[in-house]
PDB file of N, CA and C in Angstrom:
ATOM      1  N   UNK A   1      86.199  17.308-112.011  1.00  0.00           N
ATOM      2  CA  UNK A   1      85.284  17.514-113.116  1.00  0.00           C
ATOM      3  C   UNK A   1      85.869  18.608-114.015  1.00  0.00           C
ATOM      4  N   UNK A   2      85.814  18.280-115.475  1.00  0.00           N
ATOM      5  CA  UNK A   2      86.109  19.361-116.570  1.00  0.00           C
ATOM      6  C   UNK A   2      85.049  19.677-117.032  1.00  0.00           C
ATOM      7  N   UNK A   3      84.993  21.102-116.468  1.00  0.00           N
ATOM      8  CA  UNK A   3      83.641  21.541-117.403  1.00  0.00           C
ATOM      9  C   UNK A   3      83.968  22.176-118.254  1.00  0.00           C
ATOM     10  N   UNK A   4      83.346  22.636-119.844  1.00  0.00           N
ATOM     11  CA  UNK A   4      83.642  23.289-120.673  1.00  0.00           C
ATOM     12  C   UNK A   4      82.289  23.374-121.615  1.00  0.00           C
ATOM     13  N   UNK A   5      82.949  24.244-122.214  1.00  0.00           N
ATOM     14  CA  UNK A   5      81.943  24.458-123.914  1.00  0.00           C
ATOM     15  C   UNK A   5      82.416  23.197-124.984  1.00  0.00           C
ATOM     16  N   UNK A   6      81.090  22.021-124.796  1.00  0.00           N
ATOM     17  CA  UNK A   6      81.475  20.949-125.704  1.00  0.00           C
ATOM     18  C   UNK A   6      81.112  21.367-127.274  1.00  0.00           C
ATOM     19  N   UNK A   7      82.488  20.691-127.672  1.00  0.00           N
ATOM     20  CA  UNK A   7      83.090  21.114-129.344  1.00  0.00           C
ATOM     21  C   UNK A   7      84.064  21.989-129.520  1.00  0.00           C
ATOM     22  N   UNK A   8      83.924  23.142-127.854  1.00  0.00           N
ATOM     23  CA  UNK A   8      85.310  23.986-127.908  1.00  0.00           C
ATOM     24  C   UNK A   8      86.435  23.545-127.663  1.00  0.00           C
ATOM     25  N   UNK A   9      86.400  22.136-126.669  1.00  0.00           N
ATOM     26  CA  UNK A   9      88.066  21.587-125.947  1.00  0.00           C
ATOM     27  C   UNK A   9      87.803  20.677-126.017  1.00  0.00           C
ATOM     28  N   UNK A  10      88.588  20.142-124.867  1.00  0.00           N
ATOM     29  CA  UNK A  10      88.613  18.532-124.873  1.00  0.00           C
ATOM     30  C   UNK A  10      89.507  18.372-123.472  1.00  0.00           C
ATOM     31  N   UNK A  11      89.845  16.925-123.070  1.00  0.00           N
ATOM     32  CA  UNK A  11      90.837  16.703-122.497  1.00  0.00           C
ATOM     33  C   UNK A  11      91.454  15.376-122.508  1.00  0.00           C
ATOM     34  N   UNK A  12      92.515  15.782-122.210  1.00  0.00           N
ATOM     35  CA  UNK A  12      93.779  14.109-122.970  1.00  0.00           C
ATOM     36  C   UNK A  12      94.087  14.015-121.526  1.00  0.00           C
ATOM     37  N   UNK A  13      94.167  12.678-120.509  1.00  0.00           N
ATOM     38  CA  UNK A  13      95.277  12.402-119.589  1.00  0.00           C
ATOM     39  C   UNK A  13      96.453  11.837-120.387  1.00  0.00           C
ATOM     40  N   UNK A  14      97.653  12.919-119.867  1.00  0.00           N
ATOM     41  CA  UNK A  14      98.887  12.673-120.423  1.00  0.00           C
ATOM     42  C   UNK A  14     100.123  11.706-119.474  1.00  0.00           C
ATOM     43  N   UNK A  15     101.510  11.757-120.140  1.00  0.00           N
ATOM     44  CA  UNK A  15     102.434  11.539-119.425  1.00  0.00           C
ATOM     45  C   UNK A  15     103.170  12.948-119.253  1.00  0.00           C
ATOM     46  N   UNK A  16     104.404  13.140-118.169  1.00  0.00           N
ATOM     47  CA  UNK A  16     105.058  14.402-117.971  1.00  0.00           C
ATOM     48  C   UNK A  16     105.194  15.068-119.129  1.00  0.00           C
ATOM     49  N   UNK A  17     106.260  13.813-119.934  1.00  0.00           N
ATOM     50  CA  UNK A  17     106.638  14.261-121.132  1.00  0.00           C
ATOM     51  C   UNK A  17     105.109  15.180-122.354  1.00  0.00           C
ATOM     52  N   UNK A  18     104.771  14.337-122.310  1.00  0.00           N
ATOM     53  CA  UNK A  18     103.634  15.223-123.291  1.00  0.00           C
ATOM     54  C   UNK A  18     103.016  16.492-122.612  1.00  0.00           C
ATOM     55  N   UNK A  19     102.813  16.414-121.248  1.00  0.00           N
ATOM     56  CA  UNK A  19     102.555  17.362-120.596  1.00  0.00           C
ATOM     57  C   UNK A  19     103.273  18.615-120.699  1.00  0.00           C
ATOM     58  N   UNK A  20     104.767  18.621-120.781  1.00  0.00           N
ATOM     59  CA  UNK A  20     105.398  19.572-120.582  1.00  0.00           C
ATOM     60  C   UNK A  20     105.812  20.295-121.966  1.00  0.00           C
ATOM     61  N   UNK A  21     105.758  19.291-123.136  1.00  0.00           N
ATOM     62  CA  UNK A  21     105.832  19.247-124.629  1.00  0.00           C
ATOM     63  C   UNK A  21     104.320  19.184-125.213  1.00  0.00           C
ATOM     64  N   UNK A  22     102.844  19.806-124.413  1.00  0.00           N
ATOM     65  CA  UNK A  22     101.961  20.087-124.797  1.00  0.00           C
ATOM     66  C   UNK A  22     101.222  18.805-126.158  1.00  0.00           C
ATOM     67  N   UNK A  23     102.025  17.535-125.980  1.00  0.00           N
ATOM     68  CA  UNK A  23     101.914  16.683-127.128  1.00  0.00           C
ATOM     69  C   UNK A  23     100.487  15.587-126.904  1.00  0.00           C
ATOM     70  N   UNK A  24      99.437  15.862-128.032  1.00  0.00           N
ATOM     71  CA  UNK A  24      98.621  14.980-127.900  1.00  0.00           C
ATOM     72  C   UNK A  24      98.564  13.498-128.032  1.00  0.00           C
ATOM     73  N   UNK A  25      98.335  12.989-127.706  1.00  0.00           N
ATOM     74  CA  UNK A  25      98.215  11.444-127.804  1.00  0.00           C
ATOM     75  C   UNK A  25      97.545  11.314-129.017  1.00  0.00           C
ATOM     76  N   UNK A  26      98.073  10.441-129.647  1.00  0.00           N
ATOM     77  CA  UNK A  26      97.480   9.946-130.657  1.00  0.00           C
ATOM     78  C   UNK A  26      96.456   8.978-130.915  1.00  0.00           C
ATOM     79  N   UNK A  27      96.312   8.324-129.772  1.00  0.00           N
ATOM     80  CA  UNK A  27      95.208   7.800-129.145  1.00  0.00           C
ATOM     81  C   UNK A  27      93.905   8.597-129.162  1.00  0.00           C
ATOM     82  N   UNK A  28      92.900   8.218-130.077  1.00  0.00           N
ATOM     83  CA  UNK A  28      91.657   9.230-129.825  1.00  0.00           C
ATOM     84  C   UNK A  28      90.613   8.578-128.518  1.00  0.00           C
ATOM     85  N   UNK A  29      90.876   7.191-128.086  1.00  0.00           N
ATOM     86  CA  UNK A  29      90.374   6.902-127.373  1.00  0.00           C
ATOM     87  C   UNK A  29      90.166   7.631-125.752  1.00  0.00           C
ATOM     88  N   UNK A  30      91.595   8.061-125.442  1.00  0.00           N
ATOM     89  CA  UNK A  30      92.092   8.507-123.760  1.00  0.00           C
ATOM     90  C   UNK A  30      91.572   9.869-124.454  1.00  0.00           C
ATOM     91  N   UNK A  31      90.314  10.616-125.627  1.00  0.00           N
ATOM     92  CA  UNK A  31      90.399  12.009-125.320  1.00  0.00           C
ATOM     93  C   UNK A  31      88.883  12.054-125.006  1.00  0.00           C
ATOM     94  N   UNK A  32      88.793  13.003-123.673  1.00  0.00           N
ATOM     95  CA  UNK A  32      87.036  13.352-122.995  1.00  0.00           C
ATOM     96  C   UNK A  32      86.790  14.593-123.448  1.00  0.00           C
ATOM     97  N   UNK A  33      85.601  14.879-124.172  1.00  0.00           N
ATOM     98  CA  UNK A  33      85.200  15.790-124.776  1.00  0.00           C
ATOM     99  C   UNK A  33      83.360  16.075-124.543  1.00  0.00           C
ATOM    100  N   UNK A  34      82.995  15.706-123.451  1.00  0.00           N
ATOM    101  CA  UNK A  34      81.662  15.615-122.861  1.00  0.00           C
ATOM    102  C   UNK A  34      81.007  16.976-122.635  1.00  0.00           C
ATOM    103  N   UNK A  35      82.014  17.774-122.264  1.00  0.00           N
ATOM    104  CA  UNK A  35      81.807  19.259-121.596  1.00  0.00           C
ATOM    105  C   UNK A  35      81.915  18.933-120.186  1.00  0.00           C
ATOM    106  N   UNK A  36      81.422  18.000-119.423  1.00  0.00           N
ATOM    107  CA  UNK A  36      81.332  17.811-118.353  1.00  0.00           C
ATOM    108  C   UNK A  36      82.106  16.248-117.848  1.00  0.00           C
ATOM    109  N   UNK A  37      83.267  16.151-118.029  1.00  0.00           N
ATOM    110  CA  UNK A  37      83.752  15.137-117.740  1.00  0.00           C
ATOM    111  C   UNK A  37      84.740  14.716-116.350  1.00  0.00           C
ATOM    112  N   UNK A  38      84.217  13.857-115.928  1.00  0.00           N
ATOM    113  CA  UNK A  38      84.432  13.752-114.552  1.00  0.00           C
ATOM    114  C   UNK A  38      85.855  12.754-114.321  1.00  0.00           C
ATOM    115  N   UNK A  39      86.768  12.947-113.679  1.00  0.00           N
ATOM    116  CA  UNK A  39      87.526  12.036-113.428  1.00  0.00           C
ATOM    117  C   UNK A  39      88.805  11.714-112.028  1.00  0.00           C
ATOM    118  N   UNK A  40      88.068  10.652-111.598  1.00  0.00           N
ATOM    119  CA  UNK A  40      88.444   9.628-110.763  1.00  0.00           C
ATOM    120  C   UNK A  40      89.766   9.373-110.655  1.00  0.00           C
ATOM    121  N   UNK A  41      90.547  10.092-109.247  1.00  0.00           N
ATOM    122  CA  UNK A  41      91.781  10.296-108.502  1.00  0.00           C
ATOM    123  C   UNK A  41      91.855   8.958-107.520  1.00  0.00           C
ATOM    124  N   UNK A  42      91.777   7.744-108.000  1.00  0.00           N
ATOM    125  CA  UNK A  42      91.963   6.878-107.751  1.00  0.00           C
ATOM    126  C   UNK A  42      93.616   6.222-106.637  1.00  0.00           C
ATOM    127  N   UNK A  43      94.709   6.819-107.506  1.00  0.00           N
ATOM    128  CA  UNK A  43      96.236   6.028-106.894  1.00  0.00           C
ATOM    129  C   UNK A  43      96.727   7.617-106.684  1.00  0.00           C
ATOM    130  N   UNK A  44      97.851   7.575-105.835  1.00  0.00           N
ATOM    131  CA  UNK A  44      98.618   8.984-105.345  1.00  0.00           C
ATOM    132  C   UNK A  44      99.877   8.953-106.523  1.00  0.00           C
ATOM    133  N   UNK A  45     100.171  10.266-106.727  1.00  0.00           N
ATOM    134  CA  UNK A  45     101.612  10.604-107.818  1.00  0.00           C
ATOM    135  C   UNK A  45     100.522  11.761-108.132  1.00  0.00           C
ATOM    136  N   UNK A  46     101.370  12.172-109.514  1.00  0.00           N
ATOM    137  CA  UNK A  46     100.952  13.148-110.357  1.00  0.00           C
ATOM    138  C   UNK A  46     100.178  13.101-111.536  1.00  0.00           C
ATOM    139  N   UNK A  47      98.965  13.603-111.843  1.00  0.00           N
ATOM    140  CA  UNK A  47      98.331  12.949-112.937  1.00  0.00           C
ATOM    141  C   UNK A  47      98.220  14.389-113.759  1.00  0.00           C
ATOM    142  N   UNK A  48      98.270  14.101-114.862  1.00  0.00           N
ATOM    143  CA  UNK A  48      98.447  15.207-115.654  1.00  0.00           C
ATOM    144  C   UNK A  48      97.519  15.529-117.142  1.00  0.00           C
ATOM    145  N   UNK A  49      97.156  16.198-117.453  1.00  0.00           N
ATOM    146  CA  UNK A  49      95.690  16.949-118.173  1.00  0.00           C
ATOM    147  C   UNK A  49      96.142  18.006-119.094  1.00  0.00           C
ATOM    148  N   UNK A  50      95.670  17.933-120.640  1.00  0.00           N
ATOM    149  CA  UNK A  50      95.746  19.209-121.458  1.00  0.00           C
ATOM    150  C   UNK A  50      94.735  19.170-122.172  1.00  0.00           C
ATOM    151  N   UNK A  51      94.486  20.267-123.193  1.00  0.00           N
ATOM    152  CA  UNK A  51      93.209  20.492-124.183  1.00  0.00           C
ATOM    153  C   UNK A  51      94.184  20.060-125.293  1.00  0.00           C
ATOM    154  N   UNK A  52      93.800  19.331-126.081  1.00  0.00           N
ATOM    155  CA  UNK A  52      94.178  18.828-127.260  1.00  0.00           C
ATOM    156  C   UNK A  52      93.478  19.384-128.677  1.00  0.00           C
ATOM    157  N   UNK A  53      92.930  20.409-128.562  1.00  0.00           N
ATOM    158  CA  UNK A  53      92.444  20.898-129.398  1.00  0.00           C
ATOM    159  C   UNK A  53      93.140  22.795-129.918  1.00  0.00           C
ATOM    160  N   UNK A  54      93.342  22.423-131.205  1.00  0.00           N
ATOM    161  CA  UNK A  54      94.391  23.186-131.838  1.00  0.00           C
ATOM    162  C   UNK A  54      96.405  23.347-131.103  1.00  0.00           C
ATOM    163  N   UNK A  55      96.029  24.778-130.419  1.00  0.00           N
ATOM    164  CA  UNK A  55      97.269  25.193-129.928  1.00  0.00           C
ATOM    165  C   UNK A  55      96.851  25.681-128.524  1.00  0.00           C
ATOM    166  N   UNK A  56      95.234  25.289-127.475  1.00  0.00           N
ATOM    167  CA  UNK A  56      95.284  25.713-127.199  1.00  0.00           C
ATOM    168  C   UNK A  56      96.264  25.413-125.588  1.00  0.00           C
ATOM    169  N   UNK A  57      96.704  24.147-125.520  1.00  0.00           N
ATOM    170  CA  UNK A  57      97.722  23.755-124.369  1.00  0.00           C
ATOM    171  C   UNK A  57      99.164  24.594-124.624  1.00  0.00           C
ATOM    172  N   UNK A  58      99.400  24.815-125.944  1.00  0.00           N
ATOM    173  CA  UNK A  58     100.630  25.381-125.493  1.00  0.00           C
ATOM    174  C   UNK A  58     100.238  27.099-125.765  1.00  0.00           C
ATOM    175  N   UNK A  59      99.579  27.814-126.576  1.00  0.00           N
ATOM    176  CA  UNK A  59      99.426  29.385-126.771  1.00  0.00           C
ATOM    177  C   UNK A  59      98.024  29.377-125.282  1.00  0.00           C
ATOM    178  N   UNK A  60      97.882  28.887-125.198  1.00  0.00           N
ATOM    179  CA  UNK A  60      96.627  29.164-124.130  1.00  0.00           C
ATOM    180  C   UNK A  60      96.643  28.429-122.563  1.00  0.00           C
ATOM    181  N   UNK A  61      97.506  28.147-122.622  1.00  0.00           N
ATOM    182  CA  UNK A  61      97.861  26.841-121.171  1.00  0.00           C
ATOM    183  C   UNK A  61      97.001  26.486-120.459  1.00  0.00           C
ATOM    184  N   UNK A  62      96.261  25.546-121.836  1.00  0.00           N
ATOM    185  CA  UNK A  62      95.255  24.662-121.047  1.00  0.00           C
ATOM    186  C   UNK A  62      95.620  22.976-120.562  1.00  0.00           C
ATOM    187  N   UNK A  63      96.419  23.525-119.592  1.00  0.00           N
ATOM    188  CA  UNK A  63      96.522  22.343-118.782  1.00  0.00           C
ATOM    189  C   UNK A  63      96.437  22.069-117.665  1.00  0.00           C
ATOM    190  N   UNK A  64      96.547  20.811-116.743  1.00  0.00           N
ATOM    191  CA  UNK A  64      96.653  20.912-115.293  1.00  0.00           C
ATOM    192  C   UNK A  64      97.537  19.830-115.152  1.00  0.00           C
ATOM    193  N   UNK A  65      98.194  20.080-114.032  1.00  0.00           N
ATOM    194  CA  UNK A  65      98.816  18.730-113.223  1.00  0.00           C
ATOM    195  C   UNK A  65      98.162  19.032-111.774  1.00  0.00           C
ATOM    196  N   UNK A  66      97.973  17.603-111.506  1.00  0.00           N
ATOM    197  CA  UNK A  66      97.324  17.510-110.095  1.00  0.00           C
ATOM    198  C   UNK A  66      98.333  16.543-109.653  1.00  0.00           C
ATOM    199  N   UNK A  67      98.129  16.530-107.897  1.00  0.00           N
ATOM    200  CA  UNK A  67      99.066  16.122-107.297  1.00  0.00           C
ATOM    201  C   UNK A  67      98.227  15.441-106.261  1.00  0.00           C
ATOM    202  N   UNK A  68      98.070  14.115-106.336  1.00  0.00           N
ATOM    203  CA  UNK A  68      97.140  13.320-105.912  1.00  0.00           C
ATOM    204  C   UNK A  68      98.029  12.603-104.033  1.00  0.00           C
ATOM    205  N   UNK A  69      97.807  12.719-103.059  1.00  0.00           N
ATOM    206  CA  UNK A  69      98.345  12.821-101.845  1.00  0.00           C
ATOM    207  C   UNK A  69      98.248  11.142-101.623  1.00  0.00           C
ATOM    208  N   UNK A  70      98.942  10.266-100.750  1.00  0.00           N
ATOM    209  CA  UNK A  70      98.604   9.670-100.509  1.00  0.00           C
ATOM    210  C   UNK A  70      97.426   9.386 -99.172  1.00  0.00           C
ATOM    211  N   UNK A  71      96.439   8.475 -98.856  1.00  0.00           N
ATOM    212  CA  UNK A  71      95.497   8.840 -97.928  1.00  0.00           C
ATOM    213  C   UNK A  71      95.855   8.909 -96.654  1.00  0.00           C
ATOM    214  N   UNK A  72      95.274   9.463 -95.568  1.00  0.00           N
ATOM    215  CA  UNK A  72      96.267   9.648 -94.241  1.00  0.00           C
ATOM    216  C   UNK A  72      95.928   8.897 -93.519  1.00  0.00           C
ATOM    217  N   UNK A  73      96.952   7.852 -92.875  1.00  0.00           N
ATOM    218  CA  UNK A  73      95.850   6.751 -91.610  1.00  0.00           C
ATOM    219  C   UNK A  73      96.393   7.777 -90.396  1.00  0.00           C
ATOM    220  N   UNK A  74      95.023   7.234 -89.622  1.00  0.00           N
ATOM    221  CA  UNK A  74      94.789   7.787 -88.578  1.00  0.00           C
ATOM    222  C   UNK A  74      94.851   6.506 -86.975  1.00  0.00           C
ATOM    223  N   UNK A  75      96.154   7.042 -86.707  1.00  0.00           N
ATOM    224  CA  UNK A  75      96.005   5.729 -85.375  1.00  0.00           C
ATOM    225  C   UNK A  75      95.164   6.060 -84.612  1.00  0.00           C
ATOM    226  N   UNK A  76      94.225   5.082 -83.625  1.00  0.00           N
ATOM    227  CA  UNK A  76      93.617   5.323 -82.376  1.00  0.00           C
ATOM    228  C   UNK A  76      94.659   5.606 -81.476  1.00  0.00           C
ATOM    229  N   UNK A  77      94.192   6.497 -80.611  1.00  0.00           N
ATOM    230  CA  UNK A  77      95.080   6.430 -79.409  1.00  0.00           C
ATOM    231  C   UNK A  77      95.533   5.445 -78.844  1.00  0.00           C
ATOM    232  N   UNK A  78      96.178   5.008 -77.733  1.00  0.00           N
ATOM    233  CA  UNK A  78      95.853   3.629 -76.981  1.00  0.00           C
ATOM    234  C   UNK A  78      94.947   3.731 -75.937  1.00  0.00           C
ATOM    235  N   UNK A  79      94.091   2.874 -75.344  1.00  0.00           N
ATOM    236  CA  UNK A  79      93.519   3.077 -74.411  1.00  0.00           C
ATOM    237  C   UNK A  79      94.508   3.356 -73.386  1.00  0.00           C
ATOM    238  N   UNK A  80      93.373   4.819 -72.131  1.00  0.00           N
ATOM    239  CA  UNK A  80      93.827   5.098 -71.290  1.00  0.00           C
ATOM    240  C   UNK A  80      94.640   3.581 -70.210  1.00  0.00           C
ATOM    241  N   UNK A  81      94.922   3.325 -69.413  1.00  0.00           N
ATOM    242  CA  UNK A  81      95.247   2.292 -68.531  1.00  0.00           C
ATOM    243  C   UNK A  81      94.847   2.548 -67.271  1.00  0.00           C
ATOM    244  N   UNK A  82      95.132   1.438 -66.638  1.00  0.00           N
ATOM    245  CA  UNK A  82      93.834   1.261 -65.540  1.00  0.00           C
ATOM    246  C   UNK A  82      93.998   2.128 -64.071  1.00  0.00           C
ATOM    247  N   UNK A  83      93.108   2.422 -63.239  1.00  0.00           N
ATOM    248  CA  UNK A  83      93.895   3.546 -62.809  1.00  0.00           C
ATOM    249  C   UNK A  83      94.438   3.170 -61.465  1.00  0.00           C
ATOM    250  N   UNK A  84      95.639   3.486 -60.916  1.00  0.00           N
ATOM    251  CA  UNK A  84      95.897   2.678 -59.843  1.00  0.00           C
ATOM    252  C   UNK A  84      94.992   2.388 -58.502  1.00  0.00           C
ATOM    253  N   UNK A  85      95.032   1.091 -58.375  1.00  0.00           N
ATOM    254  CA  UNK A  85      94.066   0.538 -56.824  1.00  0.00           C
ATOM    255  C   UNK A  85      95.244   0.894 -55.593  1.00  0.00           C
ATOM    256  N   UNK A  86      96.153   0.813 -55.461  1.00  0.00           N
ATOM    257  CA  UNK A  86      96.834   1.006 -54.196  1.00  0.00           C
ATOM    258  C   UNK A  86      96.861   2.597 -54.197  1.00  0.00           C
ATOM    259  N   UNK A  87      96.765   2.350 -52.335  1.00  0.00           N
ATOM    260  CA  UNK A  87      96.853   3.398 -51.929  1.00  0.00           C
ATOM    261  C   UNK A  87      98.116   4.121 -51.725  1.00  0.00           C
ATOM    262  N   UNK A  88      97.745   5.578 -51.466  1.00  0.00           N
ATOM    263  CA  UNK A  88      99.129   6.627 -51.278  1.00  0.00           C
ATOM    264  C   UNK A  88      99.327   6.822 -50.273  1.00  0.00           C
ATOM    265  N   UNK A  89     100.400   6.634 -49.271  1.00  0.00           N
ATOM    266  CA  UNK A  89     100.273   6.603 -47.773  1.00  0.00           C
ATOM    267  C   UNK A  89     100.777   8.075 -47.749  1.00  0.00           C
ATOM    268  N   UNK A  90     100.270   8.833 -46.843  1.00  0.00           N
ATOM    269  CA  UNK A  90     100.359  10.514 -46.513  1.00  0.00           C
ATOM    270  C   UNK A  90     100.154  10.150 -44.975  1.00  0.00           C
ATOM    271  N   UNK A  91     101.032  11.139 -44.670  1.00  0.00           N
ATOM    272  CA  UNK A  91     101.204  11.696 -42.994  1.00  0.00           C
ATOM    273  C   UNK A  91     100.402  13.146 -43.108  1.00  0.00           C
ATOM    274  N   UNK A  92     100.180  13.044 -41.655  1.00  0.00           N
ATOM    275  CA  UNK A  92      99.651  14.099 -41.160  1.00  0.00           C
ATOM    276  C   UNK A  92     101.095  14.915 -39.789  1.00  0.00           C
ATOM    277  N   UNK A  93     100.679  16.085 -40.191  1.00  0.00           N
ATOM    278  CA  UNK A  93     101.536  16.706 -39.826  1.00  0.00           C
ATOM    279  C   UNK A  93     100.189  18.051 -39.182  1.00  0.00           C
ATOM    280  N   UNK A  94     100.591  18.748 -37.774  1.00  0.00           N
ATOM    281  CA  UNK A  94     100.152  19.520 -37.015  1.00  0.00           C
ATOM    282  C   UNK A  94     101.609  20.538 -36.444  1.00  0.00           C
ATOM    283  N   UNK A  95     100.780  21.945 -36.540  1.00  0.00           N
ATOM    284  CA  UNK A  95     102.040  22.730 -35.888  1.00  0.00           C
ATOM    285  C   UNK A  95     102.497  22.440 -34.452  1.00  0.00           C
ATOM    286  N   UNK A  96     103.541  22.774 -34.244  1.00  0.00           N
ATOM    287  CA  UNK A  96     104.165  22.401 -32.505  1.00  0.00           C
ATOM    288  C   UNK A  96     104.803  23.894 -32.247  1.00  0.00           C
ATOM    289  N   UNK A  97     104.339  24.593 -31.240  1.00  0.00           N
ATOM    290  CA  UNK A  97     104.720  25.950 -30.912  1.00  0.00           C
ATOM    291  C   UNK A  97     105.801  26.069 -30.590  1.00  0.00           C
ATOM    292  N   UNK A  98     106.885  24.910 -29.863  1.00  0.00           N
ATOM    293  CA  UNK A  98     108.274  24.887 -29.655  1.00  0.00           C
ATOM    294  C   UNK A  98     109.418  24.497 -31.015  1.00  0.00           C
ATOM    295  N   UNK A  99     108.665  23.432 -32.009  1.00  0.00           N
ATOM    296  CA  UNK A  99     109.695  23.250 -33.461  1.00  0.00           C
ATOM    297  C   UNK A  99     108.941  23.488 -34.590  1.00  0.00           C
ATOM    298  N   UNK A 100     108.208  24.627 -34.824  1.00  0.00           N
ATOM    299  CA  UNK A 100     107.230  24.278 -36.145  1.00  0.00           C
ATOM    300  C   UNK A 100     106.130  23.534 -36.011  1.00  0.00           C
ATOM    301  N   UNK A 101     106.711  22.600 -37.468  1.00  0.00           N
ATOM    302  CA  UNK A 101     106.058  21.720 -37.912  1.00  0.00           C
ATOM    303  C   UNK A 101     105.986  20.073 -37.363  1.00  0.00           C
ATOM    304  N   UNK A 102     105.381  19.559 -37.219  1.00  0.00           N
ATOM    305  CA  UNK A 102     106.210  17.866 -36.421  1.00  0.00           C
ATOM    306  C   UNK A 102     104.715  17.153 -37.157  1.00  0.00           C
ATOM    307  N   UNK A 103     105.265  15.671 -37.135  1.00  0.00           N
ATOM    308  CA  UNK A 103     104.107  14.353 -37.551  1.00  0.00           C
ATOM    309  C   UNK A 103     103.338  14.802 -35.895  1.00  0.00           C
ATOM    310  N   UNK A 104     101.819  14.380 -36.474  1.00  0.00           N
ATOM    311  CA  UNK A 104     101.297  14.446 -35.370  1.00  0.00           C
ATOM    312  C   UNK A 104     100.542  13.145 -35.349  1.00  0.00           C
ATOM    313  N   UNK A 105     100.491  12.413 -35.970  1.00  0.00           N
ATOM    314  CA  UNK A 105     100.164  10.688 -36.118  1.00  0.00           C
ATOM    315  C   UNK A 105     101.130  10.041 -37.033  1.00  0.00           C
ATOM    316  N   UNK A 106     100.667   8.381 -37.185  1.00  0.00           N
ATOM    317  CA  UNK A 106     101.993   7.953 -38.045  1.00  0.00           C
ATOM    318  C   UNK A 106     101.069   8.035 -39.110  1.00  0.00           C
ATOM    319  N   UNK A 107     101.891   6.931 -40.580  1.00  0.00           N
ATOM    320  CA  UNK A 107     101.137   6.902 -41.596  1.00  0.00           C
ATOM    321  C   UNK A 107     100.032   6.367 -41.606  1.00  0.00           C
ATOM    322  N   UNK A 108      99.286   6.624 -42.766  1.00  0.00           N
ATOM    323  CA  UNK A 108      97.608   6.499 -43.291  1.00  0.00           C
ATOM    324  C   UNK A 108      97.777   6.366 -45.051  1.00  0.00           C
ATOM    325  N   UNK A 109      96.674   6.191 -45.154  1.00  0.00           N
ATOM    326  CA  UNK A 109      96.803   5.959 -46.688  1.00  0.00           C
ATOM    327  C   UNK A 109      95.171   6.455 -47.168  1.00  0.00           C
ATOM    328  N   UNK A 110      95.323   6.609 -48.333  1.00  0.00           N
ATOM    329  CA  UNK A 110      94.170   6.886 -49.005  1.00  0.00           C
ATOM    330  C   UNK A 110      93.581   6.705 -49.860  1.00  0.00           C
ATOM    331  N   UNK A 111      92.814   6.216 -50.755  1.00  0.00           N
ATOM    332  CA  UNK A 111      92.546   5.929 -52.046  1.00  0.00           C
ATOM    333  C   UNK A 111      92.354   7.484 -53.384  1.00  0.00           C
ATOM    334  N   UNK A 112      93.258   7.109 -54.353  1.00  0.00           N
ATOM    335  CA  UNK A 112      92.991   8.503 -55.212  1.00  0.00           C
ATOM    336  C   UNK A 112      91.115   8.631 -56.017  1.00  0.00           C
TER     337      UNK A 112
END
């Protein structure tokens, strides 16, 4: 939105060139002079804006360039996957006072 004192400014959407060479369009149609004029960032690049009234884009730098992003997609994650059904076979192990550690049954299994 351009807000302003309507009758004091105005605004022209330009190209670079006029943008950077403060040059009005000669087009009176492309100029908004509402006080309150709103405008719609529709496609991504650079869109570019001056006051076309007197000198004040180039002695007063009334202009803007905006820099319009392109929109960001957002992937879903993937779904988690399924969680494993087989079991984990684990031993049991008991101390032995003559070697440590030793199996003290064979394998077993368990569900996680």
């Amino acid at each position: 939105v351009f807000r302003y004192p309507k009758g004091f400014h105005n605004v022209f959407k330009v190209n670079g060139t006029e943008f950077q060479n403060c040059l009005v369009p000669s087009n009176s149609s492309l100029k908004l002079d509402s006080g309150n004029d709103i405008v719609t960032l529709l496609t991504p690049g650079r869109k570019w804006y001056i006051c076309g009234v007197a000198k004040h884009c180039k002695q007063q730098t009334q202009k803007l360039v905006i820099q319009v992003q392109p929109p960001i997609v957002i992937v879903p994650a993937p779904a988690p996957g399924p969680s494993p059904s087989s079991s984990v076979p684990i031993q049991t192990v008991a101390p032995s006072p003559a070697h440590g550690w030793q199996r003290a049954s064979g394998p077993s299994s368990i569900s996680p």
